[in-house]
PDB file of N, CA and C in Angstrom:
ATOM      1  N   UNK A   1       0.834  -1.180   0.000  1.00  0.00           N
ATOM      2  CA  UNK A   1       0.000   0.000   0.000  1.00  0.00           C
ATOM      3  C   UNK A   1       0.881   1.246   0.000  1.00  0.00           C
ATOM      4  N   UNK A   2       0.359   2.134  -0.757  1.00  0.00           N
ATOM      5  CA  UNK A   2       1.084   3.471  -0.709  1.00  0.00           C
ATOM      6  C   UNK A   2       1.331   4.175   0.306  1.00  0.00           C
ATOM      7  N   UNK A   3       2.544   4.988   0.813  1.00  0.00           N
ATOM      8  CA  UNK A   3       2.413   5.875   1.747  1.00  0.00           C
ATOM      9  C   UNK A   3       1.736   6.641   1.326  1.00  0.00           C
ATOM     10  N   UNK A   4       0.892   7.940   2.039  1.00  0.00           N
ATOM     11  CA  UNK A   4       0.361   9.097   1.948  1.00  0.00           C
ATOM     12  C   UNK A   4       1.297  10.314   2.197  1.00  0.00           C
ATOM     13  N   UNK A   5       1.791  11.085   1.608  1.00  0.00           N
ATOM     14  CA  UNK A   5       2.926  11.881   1.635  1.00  0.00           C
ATOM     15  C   UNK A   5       2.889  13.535   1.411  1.00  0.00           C
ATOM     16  N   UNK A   6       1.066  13.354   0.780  1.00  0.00           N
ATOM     17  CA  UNK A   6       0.370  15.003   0.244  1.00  0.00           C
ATOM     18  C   UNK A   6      -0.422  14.881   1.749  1.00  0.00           C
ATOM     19  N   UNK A   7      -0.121  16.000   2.458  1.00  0.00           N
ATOM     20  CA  UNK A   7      -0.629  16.396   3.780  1.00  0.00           C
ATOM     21  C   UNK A   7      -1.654  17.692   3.772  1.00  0.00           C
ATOM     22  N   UNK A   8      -2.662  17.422   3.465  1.00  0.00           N
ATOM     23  CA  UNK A   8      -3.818  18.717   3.876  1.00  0.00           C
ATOM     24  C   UNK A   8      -3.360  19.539   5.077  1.00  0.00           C
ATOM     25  N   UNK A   9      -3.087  20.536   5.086  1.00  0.00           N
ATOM     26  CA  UNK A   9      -2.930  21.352   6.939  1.00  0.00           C
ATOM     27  C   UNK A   9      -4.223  22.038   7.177  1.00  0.00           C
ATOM     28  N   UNK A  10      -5.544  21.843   5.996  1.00  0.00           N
ATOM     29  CA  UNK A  10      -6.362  21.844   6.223  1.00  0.00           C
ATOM     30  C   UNK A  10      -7.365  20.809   5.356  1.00  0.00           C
ATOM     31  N   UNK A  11      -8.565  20.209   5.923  1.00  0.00           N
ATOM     32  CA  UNK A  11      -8.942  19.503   5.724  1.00  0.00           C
ATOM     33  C   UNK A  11      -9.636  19.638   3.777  1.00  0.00           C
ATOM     34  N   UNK A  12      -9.252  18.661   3.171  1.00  0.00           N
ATOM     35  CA  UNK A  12      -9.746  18.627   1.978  1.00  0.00           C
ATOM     36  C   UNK A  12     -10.922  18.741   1.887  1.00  0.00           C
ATOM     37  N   UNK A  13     -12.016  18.316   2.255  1.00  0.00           N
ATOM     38  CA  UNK A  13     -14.086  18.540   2.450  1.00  0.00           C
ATOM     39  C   UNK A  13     -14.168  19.858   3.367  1.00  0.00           C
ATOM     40  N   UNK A  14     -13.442  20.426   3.765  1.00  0.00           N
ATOM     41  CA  UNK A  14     -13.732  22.208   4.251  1.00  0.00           C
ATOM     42  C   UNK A  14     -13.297  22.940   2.996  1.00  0.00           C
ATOM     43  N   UNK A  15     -12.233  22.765   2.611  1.00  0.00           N
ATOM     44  CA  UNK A  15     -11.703  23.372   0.991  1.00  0.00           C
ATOM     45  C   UNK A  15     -12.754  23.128   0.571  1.00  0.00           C
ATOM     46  N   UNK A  16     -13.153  22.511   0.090  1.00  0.00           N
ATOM     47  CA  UNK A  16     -14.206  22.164  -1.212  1.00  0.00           C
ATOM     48  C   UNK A  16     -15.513  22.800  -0.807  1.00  0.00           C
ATOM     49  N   UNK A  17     -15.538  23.185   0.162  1.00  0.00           N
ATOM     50  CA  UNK A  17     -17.172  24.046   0.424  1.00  0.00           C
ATOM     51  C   UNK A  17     -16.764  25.283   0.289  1.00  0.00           C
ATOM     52  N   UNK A  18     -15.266  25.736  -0.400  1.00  0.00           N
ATOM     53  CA  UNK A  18     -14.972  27.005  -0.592  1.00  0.00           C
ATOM     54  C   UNK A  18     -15.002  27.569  -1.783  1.00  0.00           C
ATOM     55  N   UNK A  19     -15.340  26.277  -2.397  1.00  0.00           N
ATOM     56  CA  UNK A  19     -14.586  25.655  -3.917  1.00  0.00           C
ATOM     57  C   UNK A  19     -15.828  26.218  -5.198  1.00  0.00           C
ATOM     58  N   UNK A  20     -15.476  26.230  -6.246  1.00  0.00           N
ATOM     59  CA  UNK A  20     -16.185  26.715  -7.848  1.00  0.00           C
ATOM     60  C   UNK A  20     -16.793  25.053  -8.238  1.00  0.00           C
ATOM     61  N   UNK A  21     -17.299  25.107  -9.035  1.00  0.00           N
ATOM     62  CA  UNK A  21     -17.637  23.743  -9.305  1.00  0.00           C
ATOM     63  C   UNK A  21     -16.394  23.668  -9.875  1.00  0.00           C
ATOM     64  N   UNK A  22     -15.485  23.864 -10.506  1.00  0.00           N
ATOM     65  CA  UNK A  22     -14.420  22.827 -10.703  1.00  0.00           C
ATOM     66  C   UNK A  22     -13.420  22.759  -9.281  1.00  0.00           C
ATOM     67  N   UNK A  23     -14.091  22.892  -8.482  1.00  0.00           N
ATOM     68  CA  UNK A  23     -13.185  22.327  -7.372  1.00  0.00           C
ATOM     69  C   UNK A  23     -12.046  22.967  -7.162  1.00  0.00           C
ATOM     70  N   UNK A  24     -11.970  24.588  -7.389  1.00  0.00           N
ATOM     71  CA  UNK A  24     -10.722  25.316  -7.081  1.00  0.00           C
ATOM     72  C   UNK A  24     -11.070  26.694  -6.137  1.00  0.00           C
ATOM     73  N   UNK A  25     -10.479  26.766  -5.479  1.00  0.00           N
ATOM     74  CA  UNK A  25     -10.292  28.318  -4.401  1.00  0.00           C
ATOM     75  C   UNK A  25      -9.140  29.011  -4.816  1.00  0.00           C
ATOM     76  N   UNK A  26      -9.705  30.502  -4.562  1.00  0.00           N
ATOM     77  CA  UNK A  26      -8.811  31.810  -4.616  1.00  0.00           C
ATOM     78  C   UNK A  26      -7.811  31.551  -3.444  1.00  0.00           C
ATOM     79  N   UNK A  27      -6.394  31.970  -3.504  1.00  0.00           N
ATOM     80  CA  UNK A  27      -5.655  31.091  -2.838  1.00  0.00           C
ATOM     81  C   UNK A  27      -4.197  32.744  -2.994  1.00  0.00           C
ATOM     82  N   UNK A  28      -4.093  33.062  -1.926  1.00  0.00           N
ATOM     83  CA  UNK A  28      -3.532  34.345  -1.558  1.00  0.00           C
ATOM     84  C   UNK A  28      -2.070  34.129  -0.962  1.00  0.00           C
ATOM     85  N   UNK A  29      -1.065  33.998  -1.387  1.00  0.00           N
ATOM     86  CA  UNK A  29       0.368  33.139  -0.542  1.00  0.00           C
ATOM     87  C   UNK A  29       0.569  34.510   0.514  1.00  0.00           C
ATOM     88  N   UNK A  30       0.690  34.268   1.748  1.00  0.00           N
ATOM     89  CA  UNK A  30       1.297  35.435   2.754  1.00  0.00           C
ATOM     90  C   UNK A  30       2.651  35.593   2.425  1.00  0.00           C
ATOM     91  N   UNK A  31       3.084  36.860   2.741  1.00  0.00           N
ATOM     92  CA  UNK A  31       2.235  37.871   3.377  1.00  0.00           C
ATOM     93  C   UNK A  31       1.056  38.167   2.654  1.00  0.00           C
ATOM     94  N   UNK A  32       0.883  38.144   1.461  1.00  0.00           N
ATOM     95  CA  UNK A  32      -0.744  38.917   0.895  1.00  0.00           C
ATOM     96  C   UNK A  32      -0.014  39.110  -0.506  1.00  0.00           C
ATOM     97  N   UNK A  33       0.822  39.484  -1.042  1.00  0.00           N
ATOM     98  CA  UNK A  33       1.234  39.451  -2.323  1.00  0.00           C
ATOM     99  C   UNK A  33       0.645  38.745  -3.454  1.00  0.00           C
ATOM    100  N   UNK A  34       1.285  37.482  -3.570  1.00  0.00           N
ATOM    101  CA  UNK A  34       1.090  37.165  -4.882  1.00  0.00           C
ATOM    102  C   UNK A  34      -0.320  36.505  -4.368  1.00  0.00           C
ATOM    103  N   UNK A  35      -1.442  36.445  -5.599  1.00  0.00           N
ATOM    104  CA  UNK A  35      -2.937  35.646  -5.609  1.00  0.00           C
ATOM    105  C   UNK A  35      -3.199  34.965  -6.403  1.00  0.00           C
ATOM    106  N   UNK A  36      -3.441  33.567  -6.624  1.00  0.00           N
ATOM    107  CA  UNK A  36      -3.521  32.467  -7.778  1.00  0.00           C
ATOM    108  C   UNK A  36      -4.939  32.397  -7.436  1.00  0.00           C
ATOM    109  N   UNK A  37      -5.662  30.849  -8.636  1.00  0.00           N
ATOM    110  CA  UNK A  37      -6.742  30.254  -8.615  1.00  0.00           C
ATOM    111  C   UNK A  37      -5.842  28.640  -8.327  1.00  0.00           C
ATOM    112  N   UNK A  38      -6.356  27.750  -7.169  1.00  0.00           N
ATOM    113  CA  UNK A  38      -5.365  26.376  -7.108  1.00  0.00           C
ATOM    114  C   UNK A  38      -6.824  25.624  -6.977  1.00  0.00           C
ATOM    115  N   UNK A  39      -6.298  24.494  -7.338  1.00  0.00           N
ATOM    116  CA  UNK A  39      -7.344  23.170  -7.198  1.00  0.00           C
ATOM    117  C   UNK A  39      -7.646  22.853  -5.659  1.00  0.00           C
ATOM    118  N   UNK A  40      -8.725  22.038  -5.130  1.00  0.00           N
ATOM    119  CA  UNK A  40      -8.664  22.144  -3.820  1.00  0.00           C
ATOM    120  C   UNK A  40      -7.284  21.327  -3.412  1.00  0.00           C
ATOM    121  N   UNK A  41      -7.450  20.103  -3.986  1.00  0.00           N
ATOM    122  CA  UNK A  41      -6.713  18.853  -3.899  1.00  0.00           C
ATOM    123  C   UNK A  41      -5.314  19.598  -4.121  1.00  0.00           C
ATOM    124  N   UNK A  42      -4.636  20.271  -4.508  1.00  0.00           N
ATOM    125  CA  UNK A  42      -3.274  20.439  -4.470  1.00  0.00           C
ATOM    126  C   UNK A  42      -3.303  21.933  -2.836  1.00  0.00           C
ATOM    127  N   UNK A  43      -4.354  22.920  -2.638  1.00  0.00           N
ATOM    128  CA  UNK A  43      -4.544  23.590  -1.793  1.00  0.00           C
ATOM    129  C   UNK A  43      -3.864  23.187  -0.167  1.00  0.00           C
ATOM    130  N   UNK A  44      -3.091  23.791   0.560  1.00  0.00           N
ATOM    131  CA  UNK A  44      -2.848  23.732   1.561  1.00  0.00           C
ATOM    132  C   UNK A  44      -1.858  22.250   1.555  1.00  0.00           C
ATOM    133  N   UNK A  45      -0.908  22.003   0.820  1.00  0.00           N
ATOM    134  CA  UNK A  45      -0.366  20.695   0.936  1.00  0.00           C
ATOM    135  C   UNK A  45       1.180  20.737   1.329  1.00  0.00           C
ATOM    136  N   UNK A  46       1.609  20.250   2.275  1.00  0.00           N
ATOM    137  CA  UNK A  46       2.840  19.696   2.654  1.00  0.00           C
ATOM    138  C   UNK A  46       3.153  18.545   2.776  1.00  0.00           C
ATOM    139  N   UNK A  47       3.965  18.099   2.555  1.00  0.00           N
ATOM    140  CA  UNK A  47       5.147  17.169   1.559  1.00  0.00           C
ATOM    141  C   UNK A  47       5.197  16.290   3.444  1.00  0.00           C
ATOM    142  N   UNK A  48       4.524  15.317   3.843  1.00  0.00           N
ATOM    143  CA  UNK A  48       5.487  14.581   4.601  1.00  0.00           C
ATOM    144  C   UNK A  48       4.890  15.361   6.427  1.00  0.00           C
ATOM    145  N   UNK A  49       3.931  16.265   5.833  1.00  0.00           N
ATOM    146  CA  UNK A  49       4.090  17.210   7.249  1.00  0.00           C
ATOM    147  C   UNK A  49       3.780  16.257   8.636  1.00  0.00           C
ATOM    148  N   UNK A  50       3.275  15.496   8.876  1.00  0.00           N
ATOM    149  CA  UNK A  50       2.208  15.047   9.793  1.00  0.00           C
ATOM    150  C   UNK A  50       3.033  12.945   9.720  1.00  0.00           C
ATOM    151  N   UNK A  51       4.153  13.530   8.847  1.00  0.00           N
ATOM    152  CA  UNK A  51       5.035  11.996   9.536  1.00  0.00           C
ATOM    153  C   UNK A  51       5.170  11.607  10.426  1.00  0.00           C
ATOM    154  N   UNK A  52       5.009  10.437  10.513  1.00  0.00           N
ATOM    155  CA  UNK A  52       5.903   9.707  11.961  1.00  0.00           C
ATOM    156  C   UNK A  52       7.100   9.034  11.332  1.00  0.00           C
ATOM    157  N   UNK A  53       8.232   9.643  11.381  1.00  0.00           N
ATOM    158  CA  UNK A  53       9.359   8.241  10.616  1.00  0.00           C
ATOM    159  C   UNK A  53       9.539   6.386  11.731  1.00  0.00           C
ATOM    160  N   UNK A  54       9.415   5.860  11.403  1.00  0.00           N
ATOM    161  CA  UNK A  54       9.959   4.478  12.030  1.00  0.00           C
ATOM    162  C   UNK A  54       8.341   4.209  13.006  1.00  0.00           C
ATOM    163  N   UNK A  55       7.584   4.636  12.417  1.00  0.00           N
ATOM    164  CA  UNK A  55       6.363   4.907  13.466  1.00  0.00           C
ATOM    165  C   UNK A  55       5.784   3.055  13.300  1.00  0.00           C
ATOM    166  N   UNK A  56       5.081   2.017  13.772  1.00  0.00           N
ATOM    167  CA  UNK A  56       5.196   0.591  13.371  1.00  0.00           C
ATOM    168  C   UNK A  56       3.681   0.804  12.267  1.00  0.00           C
ATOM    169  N   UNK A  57       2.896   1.210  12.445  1.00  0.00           N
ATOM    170  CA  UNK A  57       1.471   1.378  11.311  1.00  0.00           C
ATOM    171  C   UNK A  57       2.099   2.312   9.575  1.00  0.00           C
ATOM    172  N   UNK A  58       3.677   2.685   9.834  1.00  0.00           N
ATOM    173  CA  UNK A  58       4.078   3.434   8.570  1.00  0.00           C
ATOM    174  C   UNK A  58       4.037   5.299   9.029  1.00  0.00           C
ATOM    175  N   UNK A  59       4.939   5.649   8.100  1.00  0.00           N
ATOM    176  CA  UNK A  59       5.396   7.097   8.335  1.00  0.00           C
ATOM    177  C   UNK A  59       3.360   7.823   8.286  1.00  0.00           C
ATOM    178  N   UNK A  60       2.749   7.185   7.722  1.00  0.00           N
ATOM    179  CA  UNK A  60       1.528   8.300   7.634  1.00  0.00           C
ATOM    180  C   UNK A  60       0.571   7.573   8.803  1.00  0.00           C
ATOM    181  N   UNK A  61       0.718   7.219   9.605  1.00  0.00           N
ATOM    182  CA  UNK A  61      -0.205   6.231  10.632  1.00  0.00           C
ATOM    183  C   UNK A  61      -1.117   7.927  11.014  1.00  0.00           C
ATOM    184  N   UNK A  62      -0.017   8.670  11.301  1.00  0.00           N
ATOM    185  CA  UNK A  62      -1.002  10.217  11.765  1.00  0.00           C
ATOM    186  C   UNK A  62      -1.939  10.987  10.882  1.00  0.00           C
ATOM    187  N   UNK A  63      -1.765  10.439   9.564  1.00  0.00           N
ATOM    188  CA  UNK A  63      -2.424  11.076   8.586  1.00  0.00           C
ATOM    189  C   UNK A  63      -3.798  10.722   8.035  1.00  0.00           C
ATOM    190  N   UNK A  64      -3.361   9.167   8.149  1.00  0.00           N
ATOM    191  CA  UNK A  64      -4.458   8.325   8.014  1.00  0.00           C
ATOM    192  C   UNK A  64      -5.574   8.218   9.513  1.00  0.00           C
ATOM    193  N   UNK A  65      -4.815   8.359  10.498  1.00  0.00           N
ATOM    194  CA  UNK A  65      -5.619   9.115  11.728  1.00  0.00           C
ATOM    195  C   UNK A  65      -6.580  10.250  11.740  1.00  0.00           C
ATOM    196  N   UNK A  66      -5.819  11.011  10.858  1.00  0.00           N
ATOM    197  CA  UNK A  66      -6.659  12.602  10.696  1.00  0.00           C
ATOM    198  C   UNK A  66      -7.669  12.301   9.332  1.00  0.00           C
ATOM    199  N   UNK A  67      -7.033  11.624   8.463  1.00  0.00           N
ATOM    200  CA  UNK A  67      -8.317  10.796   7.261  1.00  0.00           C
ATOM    201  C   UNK A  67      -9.477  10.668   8.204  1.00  0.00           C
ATOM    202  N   UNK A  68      -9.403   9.654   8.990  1.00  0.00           N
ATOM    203  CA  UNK A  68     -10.803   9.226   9.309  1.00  0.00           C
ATOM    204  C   UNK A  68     -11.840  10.021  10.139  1.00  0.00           C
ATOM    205  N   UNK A  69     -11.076  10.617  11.218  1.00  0.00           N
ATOM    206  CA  UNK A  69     -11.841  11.919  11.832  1.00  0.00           C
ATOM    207  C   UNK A  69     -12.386  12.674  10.719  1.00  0.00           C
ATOM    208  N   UNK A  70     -11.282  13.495   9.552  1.00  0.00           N
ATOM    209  CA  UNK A  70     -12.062  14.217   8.835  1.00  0.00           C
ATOM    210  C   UNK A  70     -13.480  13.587   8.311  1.00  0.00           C
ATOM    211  N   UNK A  71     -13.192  12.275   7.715  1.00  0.00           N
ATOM    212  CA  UNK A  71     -14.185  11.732   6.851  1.00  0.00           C
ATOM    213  C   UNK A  71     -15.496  11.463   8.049  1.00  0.00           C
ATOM    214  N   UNK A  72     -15.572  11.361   9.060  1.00  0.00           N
ATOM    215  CA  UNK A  72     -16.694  11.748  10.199  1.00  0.00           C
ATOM    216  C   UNK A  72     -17.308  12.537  10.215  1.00  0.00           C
ATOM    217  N   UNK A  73     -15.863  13.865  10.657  1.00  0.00           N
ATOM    218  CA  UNK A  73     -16.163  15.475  10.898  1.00  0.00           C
ATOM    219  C   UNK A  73     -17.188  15.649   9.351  1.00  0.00           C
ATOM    220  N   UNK A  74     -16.864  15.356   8.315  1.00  0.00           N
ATOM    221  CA  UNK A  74     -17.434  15.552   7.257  1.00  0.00           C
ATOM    222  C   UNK A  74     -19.023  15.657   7.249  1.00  0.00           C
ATOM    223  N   UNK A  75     -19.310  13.906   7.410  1.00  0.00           N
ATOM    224  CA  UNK A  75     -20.537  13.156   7.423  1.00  0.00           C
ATOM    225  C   UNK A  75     -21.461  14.246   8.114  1.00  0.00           C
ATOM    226  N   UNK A  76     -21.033  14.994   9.416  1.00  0.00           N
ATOM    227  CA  UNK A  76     -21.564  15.376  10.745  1.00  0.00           C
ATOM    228  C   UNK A  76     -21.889  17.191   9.733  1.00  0.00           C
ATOM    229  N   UNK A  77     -20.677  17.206   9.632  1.00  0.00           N
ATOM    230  CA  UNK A  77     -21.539  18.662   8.883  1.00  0.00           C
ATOM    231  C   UNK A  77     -22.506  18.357   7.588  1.00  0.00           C
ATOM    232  N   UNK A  78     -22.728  17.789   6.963  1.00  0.00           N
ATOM    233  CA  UNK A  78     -23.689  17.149   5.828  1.00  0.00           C
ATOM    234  C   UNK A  78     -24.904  17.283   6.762  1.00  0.00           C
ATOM    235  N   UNK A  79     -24.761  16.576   7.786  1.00  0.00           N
ATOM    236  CA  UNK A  79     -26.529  16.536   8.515  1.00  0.00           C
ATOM    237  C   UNK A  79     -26.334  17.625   8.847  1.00  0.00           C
ATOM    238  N   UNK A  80     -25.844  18.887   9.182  1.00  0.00           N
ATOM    239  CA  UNK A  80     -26.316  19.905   9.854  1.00  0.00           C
ATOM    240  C   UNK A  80     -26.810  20.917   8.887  1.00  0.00           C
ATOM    241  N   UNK A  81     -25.223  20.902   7.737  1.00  0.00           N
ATOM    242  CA  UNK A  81     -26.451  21.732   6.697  1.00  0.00           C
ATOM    243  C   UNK A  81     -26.490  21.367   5.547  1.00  0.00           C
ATOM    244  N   UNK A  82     -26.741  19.914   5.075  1.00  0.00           N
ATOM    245  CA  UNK A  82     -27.630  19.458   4.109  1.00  0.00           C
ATOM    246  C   UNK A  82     -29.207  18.796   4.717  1.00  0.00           C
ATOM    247  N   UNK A  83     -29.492  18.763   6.003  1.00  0.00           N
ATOM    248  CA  UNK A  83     -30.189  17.721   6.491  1.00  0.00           C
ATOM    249  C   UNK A  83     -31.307  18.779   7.630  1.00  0.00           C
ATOM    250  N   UNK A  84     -30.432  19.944   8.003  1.00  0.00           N
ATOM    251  CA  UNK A  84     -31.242  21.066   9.000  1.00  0.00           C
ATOM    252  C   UNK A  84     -30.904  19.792  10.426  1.00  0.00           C
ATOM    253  N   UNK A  85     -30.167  19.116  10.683  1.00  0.00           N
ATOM    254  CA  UNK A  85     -30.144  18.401  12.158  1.00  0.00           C
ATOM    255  C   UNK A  85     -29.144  19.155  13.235  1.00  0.00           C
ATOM    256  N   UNK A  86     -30.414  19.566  13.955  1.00  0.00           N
ATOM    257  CA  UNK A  86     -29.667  20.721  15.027  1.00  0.00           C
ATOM    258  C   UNK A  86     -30.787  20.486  16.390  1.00  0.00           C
ATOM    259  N   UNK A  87     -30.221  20.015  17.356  1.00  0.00           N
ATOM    260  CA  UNK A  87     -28.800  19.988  18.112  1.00  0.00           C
ATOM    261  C   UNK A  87     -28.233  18.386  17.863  1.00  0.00           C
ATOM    262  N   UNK A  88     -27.190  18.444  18.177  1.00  0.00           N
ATOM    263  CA  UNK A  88     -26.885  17.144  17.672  1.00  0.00           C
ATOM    264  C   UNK A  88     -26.956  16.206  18.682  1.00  0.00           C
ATOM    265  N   UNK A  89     -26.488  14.838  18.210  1.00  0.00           N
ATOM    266  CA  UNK A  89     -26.663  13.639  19.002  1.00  0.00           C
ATOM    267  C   UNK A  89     -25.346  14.024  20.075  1.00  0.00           C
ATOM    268  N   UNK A  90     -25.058  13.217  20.632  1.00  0.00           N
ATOM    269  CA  UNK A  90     -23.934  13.405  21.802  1.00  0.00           C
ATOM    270  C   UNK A  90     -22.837  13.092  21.478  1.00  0.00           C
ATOM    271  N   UNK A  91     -23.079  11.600  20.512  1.00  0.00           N
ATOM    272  CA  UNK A  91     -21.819  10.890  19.698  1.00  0.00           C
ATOM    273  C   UNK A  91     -21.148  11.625  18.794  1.00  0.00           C
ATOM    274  N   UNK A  92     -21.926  12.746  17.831  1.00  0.00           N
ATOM    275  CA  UNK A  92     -21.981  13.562  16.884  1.00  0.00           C
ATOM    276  C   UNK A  92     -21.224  14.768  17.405  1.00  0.00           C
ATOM    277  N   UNK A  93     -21.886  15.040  18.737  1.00  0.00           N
ATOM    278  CA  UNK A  93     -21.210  15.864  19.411  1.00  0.00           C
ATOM    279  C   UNK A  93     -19.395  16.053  20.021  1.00  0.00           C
ATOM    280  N   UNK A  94     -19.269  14.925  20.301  1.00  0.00           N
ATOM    281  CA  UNK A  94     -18.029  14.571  20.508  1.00  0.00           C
ATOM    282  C   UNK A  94     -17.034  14.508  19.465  1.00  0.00           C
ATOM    283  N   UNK A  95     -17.412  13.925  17.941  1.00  0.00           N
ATOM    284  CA  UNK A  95     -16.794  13.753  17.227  1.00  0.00           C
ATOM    285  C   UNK A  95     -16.570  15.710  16.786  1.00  0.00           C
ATOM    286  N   UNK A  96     -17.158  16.277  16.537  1.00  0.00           N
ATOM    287  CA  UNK A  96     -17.267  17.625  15.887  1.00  0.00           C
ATOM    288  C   UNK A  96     -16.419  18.454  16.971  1.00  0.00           C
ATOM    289  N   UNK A  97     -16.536  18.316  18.059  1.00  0.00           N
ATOM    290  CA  UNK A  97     -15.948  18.660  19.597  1.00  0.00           C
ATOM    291  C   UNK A  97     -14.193  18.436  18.890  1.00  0.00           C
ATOM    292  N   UNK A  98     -13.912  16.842  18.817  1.00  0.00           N
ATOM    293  CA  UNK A  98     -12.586  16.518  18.593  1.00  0.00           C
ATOM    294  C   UNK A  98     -11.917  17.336  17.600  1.00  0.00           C
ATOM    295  N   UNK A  99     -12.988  16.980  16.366  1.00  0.00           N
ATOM    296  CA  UNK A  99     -12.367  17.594  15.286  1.00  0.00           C
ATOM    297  C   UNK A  99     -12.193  18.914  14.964  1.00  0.00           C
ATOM    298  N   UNK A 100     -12.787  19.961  15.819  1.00  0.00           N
ATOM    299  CA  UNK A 100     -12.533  20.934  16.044  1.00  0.00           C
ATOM    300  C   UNK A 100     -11.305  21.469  17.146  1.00  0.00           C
ATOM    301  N   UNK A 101     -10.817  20.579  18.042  1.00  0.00           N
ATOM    302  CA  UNK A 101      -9.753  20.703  18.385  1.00  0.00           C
ATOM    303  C   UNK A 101      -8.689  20.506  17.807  1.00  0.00           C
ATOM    304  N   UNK A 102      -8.535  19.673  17.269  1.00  0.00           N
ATOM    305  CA  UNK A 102      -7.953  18.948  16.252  1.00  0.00           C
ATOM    306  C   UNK A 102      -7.254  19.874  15.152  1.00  0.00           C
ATOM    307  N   UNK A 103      -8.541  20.681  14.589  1.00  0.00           N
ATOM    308  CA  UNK A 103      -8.094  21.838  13.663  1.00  0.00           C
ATOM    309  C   UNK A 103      -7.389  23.354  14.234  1.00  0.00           C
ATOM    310  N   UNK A 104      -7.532  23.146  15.717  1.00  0.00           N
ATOM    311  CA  UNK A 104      -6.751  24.254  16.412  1.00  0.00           C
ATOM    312  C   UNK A 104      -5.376  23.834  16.604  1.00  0.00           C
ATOM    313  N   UNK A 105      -4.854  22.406  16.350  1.00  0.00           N
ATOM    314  CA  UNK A 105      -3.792  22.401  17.040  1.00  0.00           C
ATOM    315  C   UNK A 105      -3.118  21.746  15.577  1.00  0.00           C
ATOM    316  N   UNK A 106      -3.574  21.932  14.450  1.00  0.00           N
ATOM    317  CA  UNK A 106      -2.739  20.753  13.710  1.00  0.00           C
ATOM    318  C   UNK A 106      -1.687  21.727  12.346  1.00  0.00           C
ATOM    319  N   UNK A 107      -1.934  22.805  12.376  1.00  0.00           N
ATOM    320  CA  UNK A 107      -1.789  23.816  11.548  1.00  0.00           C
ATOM    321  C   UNK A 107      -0.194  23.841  11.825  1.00  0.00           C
ATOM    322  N   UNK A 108       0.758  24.605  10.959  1.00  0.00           N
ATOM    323  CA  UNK A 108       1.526  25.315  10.052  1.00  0.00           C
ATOM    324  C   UNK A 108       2.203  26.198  11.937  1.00  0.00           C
ATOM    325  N   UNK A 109       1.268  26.949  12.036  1.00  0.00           N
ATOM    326  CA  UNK A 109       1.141  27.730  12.701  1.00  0.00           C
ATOM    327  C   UNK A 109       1.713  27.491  14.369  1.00  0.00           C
ATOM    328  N   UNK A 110       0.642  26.877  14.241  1.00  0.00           N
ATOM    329  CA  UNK A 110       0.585  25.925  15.778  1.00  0.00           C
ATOM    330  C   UNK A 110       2.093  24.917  16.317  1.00  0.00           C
ATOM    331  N   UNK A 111       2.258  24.376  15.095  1.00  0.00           N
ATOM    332  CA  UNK A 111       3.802  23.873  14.854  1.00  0.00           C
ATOM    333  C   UNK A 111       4.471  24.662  15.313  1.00  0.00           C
ATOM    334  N   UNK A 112       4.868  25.812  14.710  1.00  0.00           N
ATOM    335  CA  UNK A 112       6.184  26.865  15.364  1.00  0.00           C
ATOM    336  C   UNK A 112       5.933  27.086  16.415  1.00  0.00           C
ATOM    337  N   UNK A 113       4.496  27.331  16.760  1.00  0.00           N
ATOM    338  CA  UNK A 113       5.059  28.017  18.445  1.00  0.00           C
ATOM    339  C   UNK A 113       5.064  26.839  19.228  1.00  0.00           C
ATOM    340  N   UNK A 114       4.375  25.496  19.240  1.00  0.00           N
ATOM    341  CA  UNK A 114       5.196  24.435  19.709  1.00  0.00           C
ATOM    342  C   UNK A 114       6.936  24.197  19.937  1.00  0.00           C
ATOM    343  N   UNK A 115       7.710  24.646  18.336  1.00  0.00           N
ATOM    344  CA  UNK A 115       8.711  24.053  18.361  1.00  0.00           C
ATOM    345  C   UNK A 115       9.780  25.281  19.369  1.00  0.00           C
ATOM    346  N   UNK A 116       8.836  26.656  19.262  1.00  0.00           N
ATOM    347  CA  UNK A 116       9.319  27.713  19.438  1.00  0.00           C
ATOM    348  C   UNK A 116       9.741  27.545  21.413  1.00  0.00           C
ATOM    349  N   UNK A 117       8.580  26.963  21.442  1.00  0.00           N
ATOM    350  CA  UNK A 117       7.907  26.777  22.756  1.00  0.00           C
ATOM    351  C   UNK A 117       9.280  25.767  23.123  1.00  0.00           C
ATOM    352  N   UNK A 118       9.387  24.897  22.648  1.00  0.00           N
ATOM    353  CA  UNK A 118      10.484  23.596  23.011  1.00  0.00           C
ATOM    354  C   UNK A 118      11.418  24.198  23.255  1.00  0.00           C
ATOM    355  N   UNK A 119      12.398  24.956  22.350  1.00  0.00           N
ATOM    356  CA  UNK A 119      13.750  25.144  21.915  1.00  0.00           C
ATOM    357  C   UNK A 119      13.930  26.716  22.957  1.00  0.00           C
TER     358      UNK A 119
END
């Protein structure tokens, strides 16, 4: 089986609710300068970010971790606004709970002042 090696730092099914029907977002590189049109699928991607090297499930065990939450987190926003289901179940609740933490701590961002934080 393939490693996974293209790393979303944000989730691919949040891109795409940003997206044209061909599946591309306005896409602004910081500081604010240069402004393209990118596909979602190439959008927000780092090379390897979210590795584990020597990890025993394979270098993407964390990625494929964050796969499946997203593909949940996903499902869970579909019922809320394709479906009008509000308030949610508890199970539903938890999962959207996670995955919203999840998206506070998994970023670009969050990294440096971790490493900033270490060193």
């Amino acid at each position: 089986m393939a490693v996974a090696r293209r790393h979303h730092t944000v989730p691919h099914f949040y891109l795409k609710g940003f997206a044209t029907e061909a599946n591309q977002i306005g896409v602004v590189q910081l500081p604010g300068v240069r402004r393209f049109v990118q596909a979602t699928s190439d959008a927000t991607i780092q090379k390897d970010f979210y590795a584990i090297p020597g990890h025993a499930d394979g270098p993407d065990a964390f990625e494929k971790g964050l796969s499946e939450l997203e593909g949940d987190a996903a499902a869970i926003f579909r019922k809320i606004t394709n479906d009008g289901i509000w308030p949610l179940k508890p199970a539903d609740r938890e999962v959207l709970a996670t995955f919203l933490t999840v998206q506070f701590l998994r970023g670009p961002d969050q990294r440096r002042h971790m490493e900033q934080t270490i060193s």
